[in-house]
Every structure is written in structure tokens, then in C-alpha cells.
N, C-alpha and C. Protein backbone atom coordinates (compact mmCIF):
# COMPACT_ATOMS: atom_id res chain seq x y z
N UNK A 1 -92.00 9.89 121.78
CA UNK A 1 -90.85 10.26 120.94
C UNK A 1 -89.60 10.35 121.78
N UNK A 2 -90.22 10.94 122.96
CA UNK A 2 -88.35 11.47 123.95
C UNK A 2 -88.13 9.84 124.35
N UNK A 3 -88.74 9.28 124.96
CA UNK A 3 -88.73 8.06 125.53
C UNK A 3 -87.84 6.94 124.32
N UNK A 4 -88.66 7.16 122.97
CA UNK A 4 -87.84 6.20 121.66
C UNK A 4 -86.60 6.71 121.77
N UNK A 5 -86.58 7.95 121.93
CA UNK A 5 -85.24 8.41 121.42
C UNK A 5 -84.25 7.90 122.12
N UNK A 6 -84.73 7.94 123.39
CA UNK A 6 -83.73 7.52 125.21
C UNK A 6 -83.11 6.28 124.57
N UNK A 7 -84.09 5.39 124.13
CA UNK A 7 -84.09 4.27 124.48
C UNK A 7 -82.85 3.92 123.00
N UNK A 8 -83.20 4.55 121.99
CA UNK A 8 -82.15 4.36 120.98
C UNK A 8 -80.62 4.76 121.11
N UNK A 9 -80.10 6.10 122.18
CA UNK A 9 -78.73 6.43 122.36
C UNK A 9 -78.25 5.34 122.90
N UNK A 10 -78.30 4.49 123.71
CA UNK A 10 -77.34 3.41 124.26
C UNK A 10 -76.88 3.00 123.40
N UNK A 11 -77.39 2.34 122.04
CA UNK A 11 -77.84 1.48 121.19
C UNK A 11 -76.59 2.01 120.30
N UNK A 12 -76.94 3.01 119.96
CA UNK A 12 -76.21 4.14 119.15
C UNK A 12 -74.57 4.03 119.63
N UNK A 13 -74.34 4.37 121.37
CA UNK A 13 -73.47 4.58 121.66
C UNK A 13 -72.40 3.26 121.39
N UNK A 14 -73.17 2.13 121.89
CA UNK A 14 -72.30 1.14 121.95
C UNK A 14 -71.65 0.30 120.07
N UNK A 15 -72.97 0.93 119.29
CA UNK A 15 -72.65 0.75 118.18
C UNK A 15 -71.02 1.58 117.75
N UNK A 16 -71.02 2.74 118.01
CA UNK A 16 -70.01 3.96 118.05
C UNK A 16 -68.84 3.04 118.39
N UNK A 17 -68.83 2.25 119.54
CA UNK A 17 -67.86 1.72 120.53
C UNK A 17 -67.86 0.33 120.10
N UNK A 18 -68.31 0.10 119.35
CA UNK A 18 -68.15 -0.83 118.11
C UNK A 18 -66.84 -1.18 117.23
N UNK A 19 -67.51 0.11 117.05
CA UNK A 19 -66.55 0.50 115.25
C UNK A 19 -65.39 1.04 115.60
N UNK A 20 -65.42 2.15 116.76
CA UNK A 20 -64.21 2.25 117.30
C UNK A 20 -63.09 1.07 117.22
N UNK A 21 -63.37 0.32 118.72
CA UNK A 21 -62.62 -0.84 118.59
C UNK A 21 -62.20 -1.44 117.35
N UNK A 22 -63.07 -1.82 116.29
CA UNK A 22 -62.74 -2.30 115.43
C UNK A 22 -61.90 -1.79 114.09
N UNK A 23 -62.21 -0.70 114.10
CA UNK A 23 -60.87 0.95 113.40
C UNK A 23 -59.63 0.37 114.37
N UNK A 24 -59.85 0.49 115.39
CA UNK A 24 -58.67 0.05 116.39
C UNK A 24 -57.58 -1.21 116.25
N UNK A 25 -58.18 -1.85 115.93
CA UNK A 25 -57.80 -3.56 116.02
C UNK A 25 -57.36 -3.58 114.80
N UNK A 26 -57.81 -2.84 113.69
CA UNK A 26 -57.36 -2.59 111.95
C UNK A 26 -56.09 -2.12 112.06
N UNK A 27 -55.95 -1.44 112.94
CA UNK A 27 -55.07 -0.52 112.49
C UNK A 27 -53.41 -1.27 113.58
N UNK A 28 -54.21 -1.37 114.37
CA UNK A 28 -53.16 -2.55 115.15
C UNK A 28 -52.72 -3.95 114.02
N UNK A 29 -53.81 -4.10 113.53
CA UNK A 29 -53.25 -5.43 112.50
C UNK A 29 -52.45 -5.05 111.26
N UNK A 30 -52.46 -3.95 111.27
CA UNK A 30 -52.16 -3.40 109.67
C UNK A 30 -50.75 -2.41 110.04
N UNK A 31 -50.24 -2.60 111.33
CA UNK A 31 -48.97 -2.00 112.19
C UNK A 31 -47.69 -3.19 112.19
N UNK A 32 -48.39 -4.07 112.64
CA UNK A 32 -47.44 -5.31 112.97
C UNK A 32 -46.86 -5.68 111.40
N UNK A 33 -46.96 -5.94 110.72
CA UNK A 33 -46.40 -6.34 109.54
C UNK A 33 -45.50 -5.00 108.91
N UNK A 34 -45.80 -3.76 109.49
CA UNK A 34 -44.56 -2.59 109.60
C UNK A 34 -43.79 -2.70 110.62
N UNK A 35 -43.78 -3.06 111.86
CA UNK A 35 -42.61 -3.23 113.16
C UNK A 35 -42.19 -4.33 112.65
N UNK A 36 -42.31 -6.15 111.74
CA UNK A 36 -41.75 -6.89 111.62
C UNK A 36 -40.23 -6.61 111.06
N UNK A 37 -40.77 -5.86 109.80
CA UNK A 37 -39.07 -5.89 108.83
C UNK A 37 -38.04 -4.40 109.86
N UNK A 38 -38.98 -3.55 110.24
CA UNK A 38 -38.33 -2.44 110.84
C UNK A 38 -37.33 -3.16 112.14
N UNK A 39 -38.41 -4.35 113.16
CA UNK A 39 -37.01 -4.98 114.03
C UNK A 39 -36.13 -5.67 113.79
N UNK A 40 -36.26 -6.21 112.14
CA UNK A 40 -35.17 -6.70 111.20
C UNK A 40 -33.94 -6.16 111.23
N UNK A 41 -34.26 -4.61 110.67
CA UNK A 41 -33.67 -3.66 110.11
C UNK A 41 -32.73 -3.48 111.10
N UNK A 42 -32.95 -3.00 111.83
CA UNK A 42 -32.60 -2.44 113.22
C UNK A 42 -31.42 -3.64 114.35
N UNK A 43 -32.09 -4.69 113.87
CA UNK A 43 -31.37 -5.56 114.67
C UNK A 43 -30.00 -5.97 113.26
N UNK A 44 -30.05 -6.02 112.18
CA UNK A 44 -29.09 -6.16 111.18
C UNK A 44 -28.04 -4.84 111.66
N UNK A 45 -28.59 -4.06 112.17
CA UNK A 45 -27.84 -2.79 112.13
C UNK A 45 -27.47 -2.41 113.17
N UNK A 46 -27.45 -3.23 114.40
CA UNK A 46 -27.09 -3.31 115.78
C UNK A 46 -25.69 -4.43 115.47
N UNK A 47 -26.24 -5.49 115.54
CA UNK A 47 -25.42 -6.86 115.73
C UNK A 47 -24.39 -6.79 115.19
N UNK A 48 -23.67 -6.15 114.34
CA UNK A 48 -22.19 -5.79 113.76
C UNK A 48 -21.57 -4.95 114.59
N UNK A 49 -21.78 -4.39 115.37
CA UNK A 49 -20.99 -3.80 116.34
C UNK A 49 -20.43 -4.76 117.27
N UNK A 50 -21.37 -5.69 117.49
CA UNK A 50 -20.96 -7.15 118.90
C UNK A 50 -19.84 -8.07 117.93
N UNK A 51 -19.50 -7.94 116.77
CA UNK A 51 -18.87 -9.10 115.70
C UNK A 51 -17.30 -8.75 115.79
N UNK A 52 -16.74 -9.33 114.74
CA UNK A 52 -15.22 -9.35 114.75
C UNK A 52 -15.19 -8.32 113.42
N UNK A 53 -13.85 -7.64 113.74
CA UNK A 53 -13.94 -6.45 112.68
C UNK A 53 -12.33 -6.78 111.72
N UNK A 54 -12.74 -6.18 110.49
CA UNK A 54 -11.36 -6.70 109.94
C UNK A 54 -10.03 -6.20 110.73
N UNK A 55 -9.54 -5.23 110.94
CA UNK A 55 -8.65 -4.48 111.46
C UNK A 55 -8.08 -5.52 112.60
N UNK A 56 -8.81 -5.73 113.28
CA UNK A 56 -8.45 -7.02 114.61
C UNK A 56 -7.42 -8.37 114.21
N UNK A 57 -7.56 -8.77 112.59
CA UNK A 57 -7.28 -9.80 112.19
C UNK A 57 -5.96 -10.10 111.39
N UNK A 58 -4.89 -8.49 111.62
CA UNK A 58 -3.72 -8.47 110.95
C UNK A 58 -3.55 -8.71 109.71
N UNK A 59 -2.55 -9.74 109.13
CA UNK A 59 -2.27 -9.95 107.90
C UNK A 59 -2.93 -11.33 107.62
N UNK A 60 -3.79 -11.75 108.49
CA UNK A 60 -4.14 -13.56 107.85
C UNK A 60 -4.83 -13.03 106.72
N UNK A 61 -4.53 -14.22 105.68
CA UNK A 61 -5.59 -13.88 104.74
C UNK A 61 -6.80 -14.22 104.83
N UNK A 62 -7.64 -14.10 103.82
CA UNK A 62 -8.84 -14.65 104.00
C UNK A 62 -9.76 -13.25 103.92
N UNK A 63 -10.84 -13.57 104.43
CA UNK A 63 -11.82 -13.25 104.61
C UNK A 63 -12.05 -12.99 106.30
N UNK A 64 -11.94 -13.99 106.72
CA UNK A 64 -11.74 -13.46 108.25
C UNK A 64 -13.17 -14.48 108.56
N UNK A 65 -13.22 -14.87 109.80
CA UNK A 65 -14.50 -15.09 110.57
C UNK A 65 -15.69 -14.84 110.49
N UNK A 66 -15.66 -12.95 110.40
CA UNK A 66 -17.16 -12.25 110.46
C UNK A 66 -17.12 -12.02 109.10
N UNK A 67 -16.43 -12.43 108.67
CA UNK A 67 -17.31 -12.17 106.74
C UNK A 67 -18.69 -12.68 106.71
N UNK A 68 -18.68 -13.64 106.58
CA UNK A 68 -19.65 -14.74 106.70
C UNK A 68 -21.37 -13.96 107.18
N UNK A 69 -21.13 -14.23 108.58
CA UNK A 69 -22.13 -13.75 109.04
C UNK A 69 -22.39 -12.03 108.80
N UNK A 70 -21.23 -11.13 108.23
CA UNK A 70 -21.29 -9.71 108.15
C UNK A 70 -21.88 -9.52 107.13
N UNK A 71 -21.70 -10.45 106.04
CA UNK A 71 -22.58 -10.36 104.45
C UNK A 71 -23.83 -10.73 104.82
N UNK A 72 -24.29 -11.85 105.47
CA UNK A 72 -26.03 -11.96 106.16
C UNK A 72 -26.36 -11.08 106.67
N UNK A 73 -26.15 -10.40 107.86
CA UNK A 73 -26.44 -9.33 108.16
C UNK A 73 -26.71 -8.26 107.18
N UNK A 74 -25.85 -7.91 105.99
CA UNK A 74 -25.73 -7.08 105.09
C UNK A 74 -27.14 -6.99 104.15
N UNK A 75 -27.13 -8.42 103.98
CA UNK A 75 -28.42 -8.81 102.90
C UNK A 75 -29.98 -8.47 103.96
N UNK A 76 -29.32 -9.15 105.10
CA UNK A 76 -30.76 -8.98 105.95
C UNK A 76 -31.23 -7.67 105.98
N UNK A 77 -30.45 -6.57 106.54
CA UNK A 77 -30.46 -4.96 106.11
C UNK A 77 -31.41 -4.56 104.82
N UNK A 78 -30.67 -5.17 103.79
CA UNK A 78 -30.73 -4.35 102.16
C UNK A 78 -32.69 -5.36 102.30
N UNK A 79 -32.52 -6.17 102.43
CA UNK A 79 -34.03 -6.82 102.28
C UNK A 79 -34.92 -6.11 102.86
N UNK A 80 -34.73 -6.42 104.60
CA UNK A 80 -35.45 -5.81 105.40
C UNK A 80 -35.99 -4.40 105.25
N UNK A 81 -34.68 -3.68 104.52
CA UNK A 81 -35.25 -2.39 104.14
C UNK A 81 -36.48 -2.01 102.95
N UNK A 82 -36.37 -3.15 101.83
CA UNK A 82 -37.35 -3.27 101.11
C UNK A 82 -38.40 -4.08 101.45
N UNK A 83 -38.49 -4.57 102.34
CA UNK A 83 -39.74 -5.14 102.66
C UNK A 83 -40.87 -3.84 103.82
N UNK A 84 -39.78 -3.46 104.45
CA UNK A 84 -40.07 -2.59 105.67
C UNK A 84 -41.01 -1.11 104.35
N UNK A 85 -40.01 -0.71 103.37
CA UNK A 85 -40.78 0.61 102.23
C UNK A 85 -42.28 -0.15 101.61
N UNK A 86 -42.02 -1.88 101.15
CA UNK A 86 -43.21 -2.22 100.75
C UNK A 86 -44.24 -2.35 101.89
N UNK A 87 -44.57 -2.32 102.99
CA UNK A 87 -45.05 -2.33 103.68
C UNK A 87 -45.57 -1.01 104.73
N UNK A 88 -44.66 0.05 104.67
CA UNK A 88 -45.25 1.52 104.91
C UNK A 88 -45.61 2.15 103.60
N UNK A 89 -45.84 1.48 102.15
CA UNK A 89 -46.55 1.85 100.94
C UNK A 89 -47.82 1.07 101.29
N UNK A 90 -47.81 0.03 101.35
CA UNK A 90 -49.08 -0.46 101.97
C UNK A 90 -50.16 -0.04 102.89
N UNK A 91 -49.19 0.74 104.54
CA UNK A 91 -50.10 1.14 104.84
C UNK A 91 -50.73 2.75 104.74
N UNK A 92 -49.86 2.81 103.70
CA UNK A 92 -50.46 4.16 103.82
C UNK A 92 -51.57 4.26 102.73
N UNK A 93 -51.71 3.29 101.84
CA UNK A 93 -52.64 3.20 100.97
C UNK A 93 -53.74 1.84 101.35
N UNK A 94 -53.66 1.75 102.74
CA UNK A 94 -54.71 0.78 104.01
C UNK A 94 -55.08 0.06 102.86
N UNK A 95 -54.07 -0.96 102.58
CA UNK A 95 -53.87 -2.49 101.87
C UNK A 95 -53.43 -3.42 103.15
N UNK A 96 -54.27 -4.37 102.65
CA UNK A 96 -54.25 -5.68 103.95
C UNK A 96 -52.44 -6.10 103.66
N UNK A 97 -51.59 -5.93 104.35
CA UNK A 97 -50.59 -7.16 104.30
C UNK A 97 -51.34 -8.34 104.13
N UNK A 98 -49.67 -9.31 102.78
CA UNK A 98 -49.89 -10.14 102.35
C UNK A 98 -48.86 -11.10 102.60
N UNK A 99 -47.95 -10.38 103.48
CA UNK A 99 -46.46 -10.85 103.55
C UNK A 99 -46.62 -11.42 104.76
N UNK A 100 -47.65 -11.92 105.72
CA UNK A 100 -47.54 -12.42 107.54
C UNK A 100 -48.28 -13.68 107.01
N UNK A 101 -48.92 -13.35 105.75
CA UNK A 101 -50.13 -14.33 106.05
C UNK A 101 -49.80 -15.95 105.52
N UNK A 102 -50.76 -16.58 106.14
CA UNK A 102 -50.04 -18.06 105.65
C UNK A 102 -50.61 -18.47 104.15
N UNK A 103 -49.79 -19.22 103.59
CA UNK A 103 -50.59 -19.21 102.21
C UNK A 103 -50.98 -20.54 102.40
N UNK A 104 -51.94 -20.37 100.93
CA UNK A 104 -53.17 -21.11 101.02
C UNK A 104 -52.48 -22.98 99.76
N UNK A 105 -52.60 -23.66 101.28
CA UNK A 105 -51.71 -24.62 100.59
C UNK A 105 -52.80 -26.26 100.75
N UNK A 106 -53.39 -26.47 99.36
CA UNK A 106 -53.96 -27.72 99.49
C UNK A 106 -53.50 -29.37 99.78
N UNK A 107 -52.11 -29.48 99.93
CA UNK A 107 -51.79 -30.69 100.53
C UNK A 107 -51.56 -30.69 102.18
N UNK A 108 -51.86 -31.59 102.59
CA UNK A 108 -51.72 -31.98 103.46
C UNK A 108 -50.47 -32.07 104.56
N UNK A 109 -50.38 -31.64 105.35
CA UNK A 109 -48.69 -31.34 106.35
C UNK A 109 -48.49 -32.77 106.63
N UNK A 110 -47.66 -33.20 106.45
CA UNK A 110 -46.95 -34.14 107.30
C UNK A 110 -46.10 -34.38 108.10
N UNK A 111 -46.19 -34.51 109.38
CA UNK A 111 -46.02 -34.73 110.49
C UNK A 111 -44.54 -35.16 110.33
N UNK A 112 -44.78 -36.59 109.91
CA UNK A 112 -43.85 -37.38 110.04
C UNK A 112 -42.85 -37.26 109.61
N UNK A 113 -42.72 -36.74 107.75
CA UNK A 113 -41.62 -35.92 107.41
C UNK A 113 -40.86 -35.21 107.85
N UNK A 114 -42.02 -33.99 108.84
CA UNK A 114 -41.01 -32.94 109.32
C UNK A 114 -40.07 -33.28 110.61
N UNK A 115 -40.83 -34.50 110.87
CA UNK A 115 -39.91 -35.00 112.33
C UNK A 115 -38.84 -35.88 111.96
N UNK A 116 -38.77 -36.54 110.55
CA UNK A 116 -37.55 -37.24 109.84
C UNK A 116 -36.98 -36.27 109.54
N UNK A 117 -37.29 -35.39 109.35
CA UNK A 117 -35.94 -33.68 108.65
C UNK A 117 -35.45 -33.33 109.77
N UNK A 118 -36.51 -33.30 110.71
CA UNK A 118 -34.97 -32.71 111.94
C UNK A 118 -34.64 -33.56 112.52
N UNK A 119 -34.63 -35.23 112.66
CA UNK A 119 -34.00 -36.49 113.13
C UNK A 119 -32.80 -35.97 111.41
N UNK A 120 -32.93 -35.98 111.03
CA UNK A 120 -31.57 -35.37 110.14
C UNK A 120 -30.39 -34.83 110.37
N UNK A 121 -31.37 -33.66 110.82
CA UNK A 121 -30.44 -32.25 110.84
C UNK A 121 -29.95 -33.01 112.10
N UNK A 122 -30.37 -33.54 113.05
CA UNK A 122 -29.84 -34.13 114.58
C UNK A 122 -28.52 -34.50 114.01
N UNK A 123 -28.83 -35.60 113.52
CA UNK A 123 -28.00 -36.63 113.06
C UNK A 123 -26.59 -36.39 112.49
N UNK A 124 -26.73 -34.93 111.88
CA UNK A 124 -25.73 -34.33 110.84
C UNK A 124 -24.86 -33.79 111.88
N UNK A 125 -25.52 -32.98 112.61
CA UNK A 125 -24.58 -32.63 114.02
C UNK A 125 -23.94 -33.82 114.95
N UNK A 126 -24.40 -34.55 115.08
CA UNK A 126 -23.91 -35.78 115.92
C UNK A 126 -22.22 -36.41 115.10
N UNK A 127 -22.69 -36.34 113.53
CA UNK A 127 -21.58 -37.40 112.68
C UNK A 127 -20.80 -36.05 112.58
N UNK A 128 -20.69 -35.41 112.66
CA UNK A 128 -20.35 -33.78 112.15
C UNK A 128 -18.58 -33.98 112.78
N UNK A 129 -18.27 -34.25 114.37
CA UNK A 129 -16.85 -34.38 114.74
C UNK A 129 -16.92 -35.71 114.32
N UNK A 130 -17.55 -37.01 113.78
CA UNK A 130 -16.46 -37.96 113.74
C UNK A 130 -16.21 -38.10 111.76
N UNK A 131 -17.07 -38.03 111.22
CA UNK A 131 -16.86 -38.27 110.07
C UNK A 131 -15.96 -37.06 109.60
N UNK A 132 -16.18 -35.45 109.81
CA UNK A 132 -15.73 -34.45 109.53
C UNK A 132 -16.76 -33.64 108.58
N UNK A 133 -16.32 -32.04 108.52
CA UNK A 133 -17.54 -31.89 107.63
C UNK A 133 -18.00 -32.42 106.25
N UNK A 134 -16.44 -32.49 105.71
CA UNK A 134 -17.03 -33.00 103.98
C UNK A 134 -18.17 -33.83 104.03
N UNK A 135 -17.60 -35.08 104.63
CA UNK A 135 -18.26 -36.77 104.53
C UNK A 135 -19.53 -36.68 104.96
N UNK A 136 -19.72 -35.67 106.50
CA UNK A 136 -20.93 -35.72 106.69
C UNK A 136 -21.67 -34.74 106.02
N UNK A 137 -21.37 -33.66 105.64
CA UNK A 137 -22.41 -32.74 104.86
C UNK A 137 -22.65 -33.60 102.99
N UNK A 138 -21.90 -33.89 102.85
CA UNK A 138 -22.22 -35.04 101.52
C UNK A 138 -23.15 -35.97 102.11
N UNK A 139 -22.80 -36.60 103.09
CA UNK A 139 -23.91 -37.79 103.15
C UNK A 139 -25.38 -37.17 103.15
N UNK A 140 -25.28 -36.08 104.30
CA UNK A 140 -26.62 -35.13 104.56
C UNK A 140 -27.28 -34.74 103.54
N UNK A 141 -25.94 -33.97 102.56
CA UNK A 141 -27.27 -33.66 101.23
C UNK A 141 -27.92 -34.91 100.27
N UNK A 142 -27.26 -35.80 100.28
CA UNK A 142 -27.28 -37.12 99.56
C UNK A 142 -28.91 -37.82 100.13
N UNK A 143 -28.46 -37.70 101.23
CA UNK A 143 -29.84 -38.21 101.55
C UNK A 143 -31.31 -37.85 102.01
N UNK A 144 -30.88 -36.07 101.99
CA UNK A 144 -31.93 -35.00 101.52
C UNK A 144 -32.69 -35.16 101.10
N UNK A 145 -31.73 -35.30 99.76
CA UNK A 145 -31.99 -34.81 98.39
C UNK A 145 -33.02 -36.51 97.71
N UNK A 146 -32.59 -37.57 98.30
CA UNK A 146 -33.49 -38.67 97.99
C UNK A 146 -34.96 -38.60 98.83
N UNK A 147 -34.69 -38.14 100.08
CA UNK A 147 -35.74 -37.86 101.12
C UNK A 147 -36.98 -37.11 100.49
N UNK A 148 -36.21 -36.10 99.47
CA UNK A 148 -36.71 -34.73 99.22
C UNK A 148 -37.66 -35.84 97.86
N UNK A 149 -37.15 -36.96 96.89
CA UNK A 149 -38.05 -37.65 95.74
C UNK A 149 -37.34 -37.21 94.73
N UNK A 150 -35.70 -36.93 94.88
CA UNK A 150 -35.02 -36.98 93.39
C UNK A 150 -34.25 -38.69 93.61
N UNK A 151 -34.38 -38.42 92.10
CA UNK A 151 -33.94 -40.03 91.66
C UNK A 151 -33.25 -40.04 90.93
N UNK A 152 -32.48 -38.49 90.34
CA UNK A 152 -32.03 -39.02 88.74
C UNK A 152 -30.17 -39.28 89.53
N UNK A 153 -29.61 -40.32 88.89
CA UNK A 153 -28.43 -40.37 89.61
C UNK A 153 -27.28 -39.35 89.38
N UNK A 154 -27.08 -38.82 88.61
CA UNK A 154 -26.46 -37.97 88.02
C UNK A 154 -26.58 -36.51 89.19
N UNK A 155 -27.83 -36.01 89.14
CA UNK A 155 -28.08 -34.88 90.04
C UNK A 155 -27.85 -35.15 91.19
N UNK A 156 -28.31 -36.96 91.84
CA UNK A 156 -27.75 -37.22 93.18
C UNK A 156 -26.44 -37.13 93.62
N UNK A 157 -25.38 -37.44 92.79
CA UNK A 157 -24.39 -36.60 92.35
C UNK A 157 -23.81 -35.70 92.87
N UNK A 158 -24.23 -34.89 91.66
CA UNK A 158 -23.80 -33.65 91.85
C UNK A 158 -24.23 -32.33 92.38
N UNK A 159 -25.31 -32.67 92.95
CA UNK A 159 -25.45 -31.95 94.28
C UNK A 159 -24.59 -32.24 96.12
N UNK A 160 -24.72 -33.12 95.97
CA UNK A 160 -23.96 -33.27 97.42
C UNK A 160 -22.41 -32.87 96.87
N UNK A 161 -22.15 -33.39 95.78
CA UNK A 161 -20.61 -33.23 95.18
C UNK A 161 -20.07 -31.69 95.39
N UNK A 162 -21.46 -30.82 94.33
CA UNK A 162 -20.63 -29.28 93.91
C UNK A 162 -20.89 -28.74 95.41
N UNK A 163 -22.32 -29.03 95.92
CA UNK A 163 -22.99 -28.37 97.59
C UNK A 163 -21.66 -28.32 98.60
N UNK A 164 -20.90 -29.51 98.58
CA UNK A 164 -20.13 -29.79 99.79
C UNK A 164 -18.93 -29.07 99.59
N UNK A 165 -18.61 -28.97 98.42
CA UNK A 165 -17.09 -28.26 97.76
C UNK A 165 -17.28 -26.58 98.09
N UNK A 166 -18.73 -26.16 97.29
CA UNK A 166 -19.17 -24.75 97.62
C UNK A 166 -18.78 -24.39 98.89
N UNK A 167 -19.44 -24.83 100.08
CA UNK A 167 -20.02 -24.61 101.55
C UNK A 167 -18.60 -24.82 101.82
N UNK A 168 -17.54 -25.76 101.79
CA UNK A 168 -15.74 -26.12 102.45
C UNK A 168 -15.61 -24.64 101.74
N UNK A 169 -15.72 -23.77 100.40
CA UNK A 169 -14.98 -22.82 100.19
C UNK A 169 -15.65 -21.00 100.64
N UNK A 170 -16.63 -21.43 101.37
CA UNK A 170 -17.40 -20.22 101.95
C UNK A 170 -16.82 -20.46 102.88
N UNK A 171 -17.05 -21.63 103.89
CA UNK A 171 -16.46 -21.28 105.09
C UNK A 171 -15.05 -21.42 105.52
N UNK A 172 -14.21 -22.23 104.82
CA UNK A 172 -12.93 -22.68 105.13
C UNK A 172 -11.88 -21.93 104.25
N UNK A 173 -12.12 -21.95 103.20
CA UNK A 173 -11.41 -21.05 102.41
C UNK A 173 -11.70 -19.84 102.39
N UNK A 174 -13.03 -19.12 102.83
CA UNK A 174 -12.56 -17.78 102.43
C UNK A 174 -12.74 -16.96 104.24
N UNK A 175 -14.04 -17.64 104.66
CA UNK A 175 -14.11 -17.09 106.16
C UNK A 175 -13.30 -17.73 106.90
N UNK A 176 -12.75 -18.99 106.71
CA UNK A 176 -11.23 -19.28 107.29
C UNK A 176 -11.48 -20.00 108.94
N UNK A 177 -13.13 -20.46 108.82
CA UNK A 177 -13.26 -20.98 110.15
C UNK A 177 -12.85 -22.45 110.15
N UNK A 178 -12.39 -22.97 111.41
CA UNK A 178 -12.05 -24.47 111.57
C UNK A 178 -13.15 -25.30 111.94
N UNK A 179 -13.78 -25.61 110.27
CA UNK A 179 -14.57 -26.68 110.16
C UNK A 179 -13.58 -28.18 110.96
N UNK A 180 -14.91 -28.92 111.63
CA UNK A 180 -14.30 -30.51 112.16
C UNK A 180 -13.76 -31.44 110.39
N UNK A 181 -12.34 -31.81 110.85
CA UNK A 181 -11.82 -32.93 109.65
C UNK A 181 -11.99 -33.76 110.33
N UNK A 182 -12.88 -34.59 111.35
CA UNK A 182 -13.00 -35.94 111.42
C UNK A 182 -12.36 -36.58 112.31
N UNK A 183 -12.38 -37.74 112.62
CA UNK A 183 -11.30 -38.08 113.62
C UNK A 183 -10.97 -39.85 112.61
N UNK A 184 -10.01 -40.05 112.63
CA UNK A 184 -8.87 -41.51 112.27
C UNK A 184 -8.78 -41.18 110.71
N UNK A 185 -9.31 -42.04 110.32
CA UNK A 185 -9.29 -42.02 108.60
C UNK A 185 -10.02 -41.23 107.93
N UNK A 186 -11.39 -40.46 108.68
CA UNK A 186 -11.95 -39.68 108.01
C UNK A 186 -11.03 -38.12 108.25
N UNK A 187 -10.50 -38.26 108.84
CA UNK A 187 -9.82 -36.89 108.93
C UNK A 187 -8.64 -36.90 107.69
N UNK A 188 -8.09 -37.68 107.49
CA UNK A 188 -7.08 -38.07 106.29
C UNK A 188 -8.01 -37.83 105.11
N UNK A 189 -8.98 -38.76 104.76
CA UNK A 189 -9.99 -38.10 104.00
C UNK A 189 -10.39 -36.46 103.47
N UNK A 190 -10.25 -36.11 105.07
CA UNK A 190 -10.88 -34.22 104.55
C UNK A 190 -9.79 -33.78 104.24
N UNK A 191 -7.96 -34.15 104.63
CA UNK A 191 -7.17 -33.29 104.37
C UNK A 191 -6.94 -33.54 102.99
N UNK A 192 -7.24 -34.68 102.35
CA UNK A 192 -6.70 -35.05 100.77
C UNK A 192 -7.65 -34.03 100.30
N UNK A 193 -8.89 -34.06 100.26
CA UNK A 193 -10.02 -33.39 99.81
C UNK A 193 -9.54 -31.92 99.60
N UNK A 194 -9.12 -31.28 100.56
CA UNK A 194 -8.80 -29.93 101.10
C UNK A 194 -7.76 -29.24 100.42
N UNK A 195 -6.90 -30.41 99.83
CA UNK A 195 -5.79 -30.42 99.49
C UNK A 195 -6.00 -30.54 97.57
N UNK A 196 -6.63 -30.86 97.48
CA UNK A 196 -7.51 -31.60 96.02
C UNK A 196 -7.94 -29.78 95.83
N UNK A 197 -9.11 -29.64 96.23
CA UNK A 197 -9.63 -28.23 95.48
C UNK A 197 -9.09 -27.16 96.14
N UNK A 198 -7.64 -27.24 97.22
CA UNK A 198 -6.73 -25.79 96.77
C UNK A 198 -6.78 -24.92 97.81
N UNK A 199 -8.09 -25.45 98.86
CA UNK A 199 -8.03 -24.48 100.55
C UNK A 199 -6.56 -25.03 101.37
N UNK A 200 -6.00 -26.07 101.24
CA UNK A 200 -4.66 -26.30 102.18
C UNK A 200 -3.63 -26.45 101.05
């Protein structure tokens, strides 16, 4: 009997040292998806101090520079903070996060696509000083948006159309940054344009 018994505590112990670890490793996995939105939070709520502040910017009008990025930051905050509460509700009611995990997607990745999307995005930066932004962010969404398997002509359209007008009046008209107009004729181009919907 003493001898069974001997022979069963190891057995026992390492079982113990088992479950430990593995309570351990739970609880480590079920942490990280609470530090994600919290270094969100935190970093939304740092990085506005390093930015441009209105007061600095006198009487120009506008919006100023750090609008832009001060409203992202803003949203990143207000999100992060609700993701960061859904996620210390989670663990305190030791629910698996659902928000790290990859979802469960039956087609197939393609490679090749994703390396034609950023031979894109390359591309958009490259034409970006000579065409200017309009011409090239129109062409970019234009050929997205066909990349992407729309066909109807109408929407081909008027997406690159309203997209390019939007994005000139977020950044040029209201945050007031000096988007590239192009260089020879495409620059004549962006100033008619500019001049057309009311930013010059």
C-alpha cells in the first residue's frame, strides 16, 4: 500500500503541474486581447501631445493640419475604449476572445492579387508628383474598383468621381495640407478642378 501510494505522488504531482501551467497559459491568452485595445487607448491618448495644436495656427482658416489626423486619433480613443470595456466584460465572465481570432474563411487567398494591390498602391505613389493628386487618385480608384469585379459603368464613375472630390475636400479644403497638383499640364488640370468645386 505505502509503496502504491509512493509510487502514485509523482504522478499526482506532475499532473498538479499540469493544470497549473495550463490555468496559466489561459489566463495569459485570455490577457492579451485586454492589453491590445488598452495600448490603443493609451497610445491615441499620448500622440496628440507630439501634433500641431490649433492655437499655433493664427487666423488661417481651415481646419488646420492636425485636424485630420486629431479626429483619427479621436475615433481610435472612443473605439478602443469600447473594445478595451468589451473585452474586460469578457474576461471577467472567462469568455474566449473573439476579436484576435482569424475568421473562418472558405476561399482561397490569393497571392497574386494581393501582390497586384500593392504593385498599385506603389504605383499611386510614384504618379502621385507627376500627374497630381486628383488624376492620380481617380485613376487609382478607377482601377480598384475594376480590379475589385465592378462593371457597372455608371458606379465606375462615380466612385472615383465623388471618392476624389471627397478626399481633395478632407484634405485640401478643410485640413489645408499641400496635396501634389502635378507637374506641366496636369497641374493646370488640378488648379481648374480646385477651382471648379470651390477649395481655390
Amino acid at each position: 500500500m505505502t509503496d502504491s501510494y509512493a509510487d502514485g505522488a509523482p504522478e499526482r504531482d506532475s499532473q498538479s503541474n499540469t493544470s497549473e501551467n495550463q490555468q496559466g497559459e489561459g489566463i495569459t491568452a485570455r490577457l492579451i486581447p485586454v492589453l491590445v485595445p488598452a495600448l490603443l487607448l493609451l497610445a491615441s491618448l499620448i500622440l496628440p501631445g507630439f501634433m500641431f495644436h490649433a492655437g499655433q495656427r493664427g487666423s488661417l482658416p481651415g481646419l488646420g493640419p492636425g485636424a485630420w489626423p486629431g479626429a483619427v486619433l479621436a475615433a481610435l480613443a472612443v473605439f478602443s475604449a469600447i473594445w478595451l470595456a468589451i473585452e474586460i466584460w469578457g474576461f471577467a465572465k472567462s469568455r474566449k476572445s473573439a476579436s484576435l481570432s482569424a475568421p473562418h474563411d472558405e476561399d482561397v487567398y490569393h497571392y497574386g492579387k494581393a501582390i497586384i494591390g500593392i504593385v498599385l498602391v506603389i504605383a499611386f505613389g510614384w504618379l502621385l508628383p507627376v500627374l497630381g493628386f486628383p488624376l492620380a487618385t481617380m485613376l487609382f480608384l478607377f482601377i480598384w474598383c475594376l480590379y475589385g469585379g465592378l462593371r457597372n459603368p455608371l458606379v465606375m464613375l462615380l466612385v472615383p468621381g465623388i471618392g476624389t472630390v471627397a478626399l481633395l475636400w478632407v484634405f485640401m479644403g478643410l485640413a489645408l495640407m499641400p496635396l501634389s497638383r502635378g507637374m506641366g499640364p496636369f497641374e493646370g488640370f488640378t488648379i481648374a478642378l480646385l477651382q471648379l468645386i470651390g477649395i481655390y
